[in-house]
N, C-alpha and C. Protein backbone atom coordinates (compact mmCIF):
# COMPACT_ATOMS: atom_id res chain seq x y z
N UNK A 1 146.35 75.93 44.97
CA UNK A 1 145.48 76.95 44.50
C UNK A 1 144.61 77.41 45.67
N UNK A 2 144.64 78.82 45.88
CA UNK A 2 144.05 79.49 46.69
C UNK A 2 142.38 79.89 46.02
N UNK A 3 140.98 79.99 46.84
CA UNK A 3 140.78 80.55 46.64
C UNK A 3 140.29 82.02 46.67
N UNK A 4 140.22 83.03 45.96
CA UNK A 4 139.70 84.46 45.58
C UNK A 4 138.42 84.22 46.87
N UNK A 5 138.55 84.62 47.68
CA UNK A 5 136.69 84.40 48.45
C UNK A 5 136.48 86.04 48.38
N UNK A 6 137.39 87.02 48.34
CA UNK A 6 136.58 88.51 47.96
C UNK A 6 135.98 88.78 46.82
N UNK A 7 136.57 87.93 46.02
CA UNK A 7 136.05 87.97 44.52
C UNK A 7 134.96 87.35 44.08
N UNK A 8 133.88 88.50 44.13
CA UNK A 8 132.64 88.07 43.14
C UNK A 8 132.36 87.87 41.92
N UNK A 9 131.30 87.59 41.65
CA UNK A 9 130.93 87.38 39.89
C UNK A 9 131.08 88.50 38.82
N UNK A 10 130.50 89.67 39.60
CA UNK A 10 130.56 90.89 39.19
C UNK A 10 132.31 91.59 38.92
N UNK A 11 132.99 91.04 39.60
CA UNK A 11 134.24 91.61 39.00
C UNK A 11 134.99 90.62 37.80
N UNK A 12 134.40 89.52 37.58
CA UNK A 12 134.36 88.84 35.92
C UNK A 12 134.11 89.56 34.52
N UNK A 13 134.95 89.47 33.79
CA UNK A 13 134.17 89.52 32.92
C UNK A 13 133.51 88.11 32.21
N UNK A 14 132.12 88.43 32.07
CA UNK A 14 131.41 86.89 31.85
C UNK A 14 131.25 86.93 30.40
N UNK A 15 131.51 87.89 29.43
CA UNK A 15 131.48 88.06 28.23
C UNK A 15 132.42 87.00 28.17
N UNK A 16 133.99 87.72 28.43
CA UNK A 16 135.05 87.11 27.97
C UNK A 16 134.96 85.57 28.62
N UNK A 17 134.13 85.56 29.34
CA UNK A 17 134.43 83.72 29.97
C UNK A 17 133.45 82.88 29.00
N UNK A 18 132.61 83.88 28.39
CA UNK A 18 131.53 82.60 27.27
C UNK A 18 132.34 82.55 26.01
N UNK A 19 132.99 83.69 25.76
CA UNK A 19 133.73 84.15 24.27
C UNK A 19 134.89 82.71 24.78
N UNK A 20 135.57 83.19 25.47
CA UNK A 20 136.50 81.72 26.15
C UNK A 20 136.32 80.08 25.41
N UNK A 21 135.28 80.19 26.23
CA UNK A 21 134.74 79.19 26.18
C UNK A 21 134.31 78.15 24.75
N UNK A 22 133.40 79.20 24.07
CA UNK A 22 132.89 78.88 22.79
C UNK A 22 134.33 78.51 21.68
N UNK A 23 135.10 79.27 21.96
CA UNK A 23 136.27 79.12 21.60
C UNK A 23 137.40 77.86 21.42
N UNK A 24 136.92 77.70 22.91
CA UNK A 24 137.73 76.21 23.46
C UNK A 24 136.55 75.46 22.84
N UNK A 25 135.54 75.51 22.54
CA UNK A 25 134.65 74.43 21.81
C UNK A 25 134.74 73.77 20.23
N UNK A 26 135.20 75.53 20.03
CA UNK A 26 135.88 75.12 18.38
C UNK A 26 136.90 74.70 18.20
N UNK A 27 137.75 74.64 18.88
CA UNK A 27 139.30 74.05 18.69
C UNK A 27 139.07 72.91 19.58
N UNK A 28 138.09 72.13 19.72
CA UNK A 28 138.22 70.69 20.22
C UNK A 28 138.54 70.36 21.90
N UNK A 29 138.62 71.98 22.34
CA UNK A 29 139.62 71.42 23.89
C UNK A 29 138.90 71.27 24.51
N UNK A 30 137.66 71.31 24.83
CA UNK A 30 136.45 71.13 25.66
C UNK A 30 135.22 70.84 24.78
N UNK A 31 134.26 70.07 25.93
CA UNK A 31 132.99 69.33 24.92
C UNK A 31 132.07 70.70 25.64
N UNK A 32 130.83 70.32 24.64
CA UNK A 32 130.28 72.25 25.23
C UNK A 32 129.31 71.47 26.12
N UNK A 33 129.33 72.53 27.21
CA UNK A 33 128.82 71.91 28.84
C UNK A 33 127.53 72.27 28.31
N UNK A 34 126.78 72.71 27.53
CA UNK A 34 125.23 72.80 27.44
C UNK A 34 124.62 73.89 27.88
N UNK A 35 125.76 75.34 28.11
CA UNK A 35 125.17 76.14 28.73
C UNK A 35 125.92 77.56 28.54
N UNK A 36 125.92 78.72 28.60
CA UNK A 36 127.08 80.09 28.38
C UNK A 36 126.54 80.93 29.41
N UNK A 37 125.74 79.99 30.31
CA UNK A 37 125.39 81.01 31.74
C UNK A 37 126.68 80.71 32.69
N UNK A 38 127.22 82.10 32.94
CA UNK A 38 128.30 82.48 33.78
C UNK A 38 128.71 81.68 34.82
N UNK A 39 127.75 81.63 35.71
CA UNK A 39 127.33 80.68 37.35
C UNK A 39 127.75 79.24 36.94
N UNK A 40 127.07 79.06 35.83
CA UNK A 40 126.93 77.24 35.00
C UNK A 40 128.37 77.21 34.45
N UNK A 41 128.72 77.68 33.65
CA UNK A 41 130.09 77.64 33.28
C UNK A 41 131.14 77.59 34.38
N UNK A 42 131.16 78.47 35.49
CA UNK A 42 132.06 78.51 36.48
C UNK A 42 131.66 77.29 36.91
N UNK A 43 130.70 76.76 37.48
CA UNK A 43 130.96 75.55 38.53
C UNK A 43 130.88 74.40 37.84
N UNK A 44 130.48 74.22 36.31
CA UNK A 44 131.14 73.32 35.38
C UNK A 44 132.53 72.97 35.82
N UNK A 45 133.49 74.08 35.05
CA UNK A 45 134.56 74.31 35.33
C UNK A 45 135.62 73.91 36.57
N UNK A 46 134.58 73.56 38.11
CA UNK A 46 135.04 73.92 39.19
C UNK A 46 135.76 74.57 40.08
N UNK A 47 135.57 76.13 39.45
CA UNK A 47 135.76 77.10 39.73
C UNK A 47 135.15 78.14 40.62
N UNK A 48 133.99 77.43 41.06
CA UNK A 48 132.88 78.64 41.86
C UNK A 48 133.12 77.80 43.68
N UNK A 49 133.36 78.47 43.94
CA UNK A 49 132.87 78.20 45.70
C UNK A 49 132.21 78.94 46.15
N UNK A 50 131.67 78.55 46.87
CA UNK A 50 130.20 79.34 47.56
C UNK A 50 130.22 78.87 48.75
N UNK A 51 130.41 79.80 49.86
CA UNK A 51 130.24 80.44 51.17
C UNK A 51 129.13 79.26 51.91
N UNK A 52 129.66 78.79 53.06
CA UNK A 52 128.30 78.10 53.89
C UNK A 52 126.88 79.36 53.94
């Protein structure tokens, strides 16, 4: 897995990543990380890298 480093937050949609999410909470596949902030969810996830 490569990652996206042109790709910012802003080209997310963060709707669809909390809607996602909440989702995967009701069907059992994930425990809810305590949070539906975008930033928090991504690096939950370990999905965010951030630049030195």
């Amino acid at each position: 897995m490569q990652p996206a480093s042109t790709c910012t937050i802003d080209a997310l949609d963060t709707r669809e990543l909390v809607v996602t999410t909440e989702e995967a909470i009701r069907r059992g596949r994930m425990e809810d990380p305590g949070t539906r902030d975008p930033m928090g969810l991504l690096c939950g996830l370990g999905l965010l890298v951030q630049g030195d």
